[in-house]
Protein backbone atom coordinates (compact mmCIF):
# COMPACT_ATOMS: atom_id res chain seq x y z
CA UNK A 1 -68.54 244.71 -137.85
CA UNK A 2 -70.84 247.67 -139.08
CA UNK A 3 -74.62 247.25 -138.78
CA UNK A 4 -75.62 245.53 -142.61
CA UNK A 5 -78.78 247.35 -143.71
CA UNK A 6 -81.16 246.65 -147.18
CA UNK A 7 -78.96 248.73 -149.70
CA UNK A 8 -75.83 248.36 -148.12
CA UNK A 9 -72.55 248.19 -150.21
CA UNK A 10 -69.93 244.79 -149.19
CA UNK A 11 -67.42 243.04 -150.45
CA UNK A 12 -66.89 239.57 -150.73
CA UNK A 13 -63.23 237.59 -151.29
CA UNK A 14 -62.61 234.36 -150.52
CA UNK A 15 -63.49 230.88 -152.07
CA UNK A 16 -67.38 230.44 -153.02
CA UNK A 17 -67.12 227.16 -150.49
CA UNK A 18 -65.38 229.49 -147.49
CA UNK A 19 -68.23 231.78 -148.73
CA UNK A 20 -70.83 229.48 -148.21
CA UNK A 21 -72.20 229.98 -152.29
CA UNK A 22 -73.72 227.33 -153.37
CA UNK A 23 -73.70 226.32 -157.08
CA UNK A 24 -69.82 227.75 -157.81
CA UNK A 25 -66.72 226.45 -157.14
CA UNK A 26 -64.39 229.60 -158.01
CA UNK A 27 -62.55 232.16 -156.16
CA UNK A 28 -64.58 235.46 -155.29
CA UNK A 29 -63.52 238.72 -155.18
CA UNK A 30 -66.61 241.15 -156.22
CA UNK A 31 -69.29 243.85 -154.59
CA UNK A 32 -72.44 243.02 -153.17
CA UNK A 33 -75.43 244.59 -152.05
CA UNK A 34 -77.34 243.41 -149.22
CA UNK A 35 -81.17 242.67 -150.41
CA UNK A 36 -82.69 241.58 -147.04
CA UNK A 37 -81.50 243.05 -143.39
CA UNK A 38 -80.18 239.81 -141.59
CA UNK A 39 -81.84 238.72 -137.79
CA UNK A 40 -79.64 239.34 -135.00
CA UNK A 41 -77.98 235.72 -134.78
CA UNK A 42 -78.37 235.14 -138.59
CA UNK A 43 -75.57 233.02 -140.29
CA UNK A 44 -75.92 233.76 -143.84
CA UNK A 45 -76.84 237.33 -145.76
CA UNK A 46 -78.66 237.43 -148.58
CA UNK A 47 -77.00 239.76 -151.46
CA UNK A 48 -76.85 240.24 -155.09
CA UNK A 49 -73.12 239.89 -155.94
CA UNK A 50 -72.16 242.19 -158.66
CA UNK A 51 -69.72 239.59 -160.69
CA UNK A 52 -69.07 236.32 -160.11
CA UNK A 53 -67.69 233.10 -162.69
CA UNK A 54 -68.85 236.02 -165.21
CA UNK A 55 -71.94 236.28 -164.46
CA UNK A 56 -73.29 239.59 -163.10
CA UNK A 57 -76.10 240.36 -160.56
CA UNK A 58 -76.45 236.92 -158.81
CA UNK A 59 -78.65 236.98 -156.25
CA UNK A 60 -77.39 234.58 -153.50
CA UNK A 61 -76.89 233.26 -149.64
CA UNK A 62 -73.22 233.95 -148.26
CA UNK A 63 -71.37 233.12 -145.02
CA UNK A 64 -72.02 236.29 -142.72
CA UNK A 65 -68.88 236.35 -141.05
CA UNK A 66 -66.71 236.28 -144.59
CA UNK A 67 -68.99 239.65 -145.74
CA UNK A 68 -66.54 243.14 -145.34
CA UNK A 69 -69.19 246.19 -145.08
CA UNK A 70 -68.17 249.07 -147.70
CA UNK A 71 -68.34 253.22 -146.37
CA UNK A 72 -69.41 254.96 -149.35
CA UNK A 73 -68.97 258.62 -148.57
């Protein structure tokens, strides 16, 4: 898995529980960017997910291992 940085571009799909979102119960398939680099053994990112139950720009904790890093070239 690529090095997540502040700024960087993800994606998240799964189910908000396999996702570790608190607060929804819906399935997930949006961008993210990462707001705070994670520690080393960190399990959870924090990101502001670009669309989720319709809501846009929700700034929450997810499950590190379910987060697919983005190249934007």
């Amino acid at each position: 898995m690529g090095k997540l940085q502040k700024g960087s571009k993800v994606r998240l799909s799964g189910d908000s529980a396999d996702l570790w979102i608190a607060d929804y119960n819906v399935r997930v398939d949006s961008l993210a960017t990462v707001e705070e680099e994670p520690r080393k053994y960190a399990k959870k990112v924090l990101v502001t997910i670009d669309t989720i139950d319709g809501e846009g720009n929700v700034l929450a904790f997810v499950r590190r291992s379910r987060v697919i890093p983005v190249e934007v070239n």
